[in-house]
Protein backbone atom coordinates (compact mmCIF):
# COMPACT_ATOMS: atom_id res chain seq x y z
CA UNK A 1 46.16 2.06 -18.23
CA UNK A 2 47.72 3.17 -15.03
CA UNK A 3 48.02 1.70 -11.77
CA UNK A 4 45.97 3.10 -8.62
CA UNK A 5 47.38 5.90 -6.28
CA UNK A 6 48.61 5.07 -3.13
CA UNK A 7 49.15 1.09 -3.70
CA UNK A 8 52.08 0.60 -1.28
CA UNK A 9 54.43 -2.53 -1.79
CA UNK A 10 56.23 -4.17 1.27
CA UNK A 11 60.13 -5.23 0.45
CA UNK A 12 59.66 -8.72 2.17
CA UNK A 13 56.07 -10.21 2.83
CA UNK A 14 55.36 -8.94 6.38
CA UNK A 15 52.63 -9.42 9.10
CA UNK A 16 49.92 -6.01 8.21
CA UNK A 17 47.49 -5.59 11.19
CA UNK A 18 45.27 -2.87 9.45
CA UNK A 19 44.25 -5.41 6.79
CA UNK A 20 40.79 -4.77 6.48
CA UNK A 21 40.06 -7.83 4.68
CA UNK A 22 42.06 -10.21 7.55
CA UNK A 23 39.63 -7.89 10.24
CA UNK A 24 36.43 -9.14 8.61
CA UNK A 25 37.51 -12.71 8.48
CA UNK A 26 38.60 -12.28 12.19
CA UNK A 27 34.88 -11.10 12.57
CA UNK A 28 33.30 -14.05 11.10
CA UNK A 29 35.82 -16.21 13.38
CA UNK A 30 38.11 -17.14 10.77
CA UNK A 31 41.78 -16.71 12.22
CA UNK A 32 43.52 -18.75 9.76
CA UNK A 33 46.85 -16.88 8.96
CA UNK A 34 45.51 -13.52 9.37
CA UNK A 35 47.44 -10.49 8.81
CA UNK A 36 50.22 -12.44 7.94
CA UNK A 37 52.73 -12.24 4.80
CA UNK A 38 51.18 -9.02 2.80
CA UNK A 39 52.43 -8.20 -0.08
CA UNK A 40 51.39 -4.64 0.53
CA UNK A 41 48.64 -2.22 1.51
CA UNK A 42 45.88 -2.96 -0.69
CA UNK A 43 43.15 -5.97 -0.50
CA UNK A 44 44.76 -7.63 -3.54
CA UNK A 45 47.83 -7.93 -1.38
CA UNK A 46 45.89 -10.14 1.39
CA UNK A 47 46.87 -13.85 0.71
CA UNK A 48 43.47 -14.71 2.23
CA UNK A 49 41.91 -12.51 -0.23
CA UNK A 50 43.70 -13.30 -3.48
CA UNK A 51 43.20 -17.21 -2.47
CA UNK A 52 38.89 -16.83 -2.43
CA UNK A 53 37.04 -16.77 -6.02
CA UNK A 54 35.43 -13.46 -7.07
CA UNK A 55 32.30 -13.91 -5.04
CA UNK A 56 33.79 -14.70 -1.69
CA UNK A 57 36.47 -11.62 -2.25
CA UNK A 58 33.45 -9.04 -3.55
CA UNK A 59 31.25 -10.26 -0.32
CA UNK A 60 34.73 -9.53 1.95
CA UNK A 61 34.93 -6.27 0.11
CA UNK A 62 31.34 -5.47 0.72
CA UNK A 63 31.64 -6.61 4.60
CA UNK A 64 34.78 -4.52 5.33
CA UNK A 65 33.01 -1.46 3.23
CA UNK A 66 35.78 -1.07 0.36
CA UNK A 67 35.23 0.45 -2.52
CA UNK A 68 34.20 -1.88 -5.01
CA UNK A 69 36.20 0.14 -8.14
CA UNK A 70 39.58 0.84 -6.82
CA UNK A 71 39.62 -0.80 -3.23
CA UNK A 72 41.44 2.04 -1.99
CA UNK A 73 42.27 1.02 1.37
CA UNK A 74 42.38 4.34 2.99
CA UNK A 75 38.29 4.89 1.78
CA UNK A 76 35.68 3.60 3.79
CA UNK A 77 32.47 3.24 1.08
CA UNK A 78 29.45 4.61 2.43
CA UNK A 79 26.90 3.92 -0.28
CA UNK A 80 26.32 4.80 -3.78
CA UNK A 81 27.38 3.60 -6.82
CA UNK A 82 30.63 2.09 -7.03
CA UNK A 83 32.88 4.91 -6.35
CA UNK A 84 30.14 7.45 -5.78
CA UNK A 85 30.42 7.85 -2.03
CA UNK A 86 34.09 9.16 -2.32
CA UNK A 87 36.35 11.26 -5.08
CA UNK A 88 37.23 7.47 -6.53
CA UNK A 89 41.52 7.25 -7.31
CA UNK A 90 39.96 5.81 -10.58
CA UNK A 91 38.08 9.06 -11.00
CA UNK A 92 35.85 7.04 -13.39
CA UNK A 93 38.96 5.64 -15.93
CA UNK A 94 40.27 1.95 -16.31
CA UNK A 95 43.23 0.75 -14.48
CA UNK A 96 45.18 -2.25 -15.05
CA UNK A 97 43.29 -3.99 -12.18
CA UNK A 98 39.77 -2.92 -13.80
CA UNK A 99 37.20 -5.15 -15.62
CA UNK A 100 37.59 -5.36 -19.42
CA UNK A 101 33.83 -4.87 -20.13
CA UNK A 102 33.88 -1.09 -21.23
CA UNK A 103 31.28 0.50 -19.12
CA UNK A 104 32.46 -1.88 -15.93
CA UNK A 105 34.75 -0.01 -13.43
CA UNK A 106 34.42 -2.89 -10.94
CA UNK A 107 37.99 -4.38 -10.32
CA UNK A 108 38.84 -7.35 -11.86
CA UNK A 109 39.23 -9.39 -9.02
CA UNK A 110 35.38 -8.64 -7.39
CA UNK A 111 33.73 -8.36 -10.79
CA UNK A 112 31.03 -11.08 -10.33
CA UNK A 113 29.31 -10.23 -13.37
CA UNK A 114 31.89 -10.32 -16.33
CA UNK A 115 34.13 -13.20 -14.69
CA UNK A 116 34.50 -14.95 -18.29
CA UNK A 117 35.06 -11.67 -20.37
CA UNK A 118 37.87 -11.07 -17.52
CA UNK A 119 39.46 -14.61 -17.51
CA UNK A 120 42.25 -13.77 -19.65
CA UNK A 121 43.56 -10.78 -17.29
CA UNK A 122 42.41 -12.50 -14.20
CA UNK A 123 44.79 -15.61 -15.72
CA UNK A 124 47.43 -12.60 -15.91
CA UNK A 125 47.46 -11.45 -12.13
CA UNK A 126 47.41 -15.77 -11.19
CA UNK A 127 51.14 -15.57 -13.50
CA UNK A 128 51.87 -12.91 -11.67
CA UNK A 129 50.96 -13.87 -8.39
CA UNK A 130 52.85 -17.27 -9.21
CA UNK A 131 55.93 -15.58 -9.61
CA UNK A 132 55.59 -14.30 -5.79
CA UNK A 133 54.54 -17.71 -4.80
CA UNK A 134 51.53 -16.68 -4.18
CA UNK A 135 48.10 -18.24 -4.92
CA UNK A 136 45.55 -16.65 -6.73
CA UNK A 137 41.91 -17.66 -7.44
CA UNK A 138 39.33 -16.43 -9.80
CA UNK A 139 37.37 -19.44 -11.09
């Protein structure tokens, strides 16, 4: 499985102003420790993100119009299925960040519907996101 197109990684955890995720919560009138210490460009890189459970992140990604496959940050979803409303980076194929449930291309981390048949991977990325001292959530 590969890894989404155009994921950018930051050196050192750094303060990211186009976070879409921190703009919604800064909609909503949460300013807790927005845009600060991102990991990167993508959603899954938001420390407020990766700290909510699936349904809080896949209602965030819904709010700030992400596409709810590959969460591409440069797409703004329109409508449609999934990826529909945009030539998808997943282009339809898994990913290391997609749900395990074959016909599924939601990512892991939004998938709602398959959260136990994803608890081993989603048990991965928490490792993972451990290692950079960072918290992640998926119960």
């Amino acid at each position: 499985m590969t890894q989404p197109k155009g994921i950018s990684m930051f050196n050192v955890p750094r303060k990211f102003p186009a976070c879409r995720i921190c703009k919604e919560l800064e909609k909503r009138g949460d300013n807790k420790d927005l845009y600060e210490s991102h990991l990167g460009n993508y959603a899954t890189h938001c420390l407020r993100w990766s700290g909510m459970n699936n349904e809080d992140r896949c209602e965030i990604a819904k709010s700030a119009k992400l596409c709810l496959y590959c969460l591409d940050p440069k797409v703004t979803y329109t409508g449609g299925t999934g990826g529909a409303s945009h030539k998808c980076i997943t282009n339809g194929t898994k990913n290391r960040f997609s749900c395990t449930v074959n016909r599924c291309l939601f990512h892991s981390w939004i998938c709602t519907r398959h959260k136990e048949e994803n608890k081993e991977l989603l048990e991965k990325f928490s490792q993972e996101m451990l290692k950079k001292n960072v918290g992640f959530t998926y119960l």
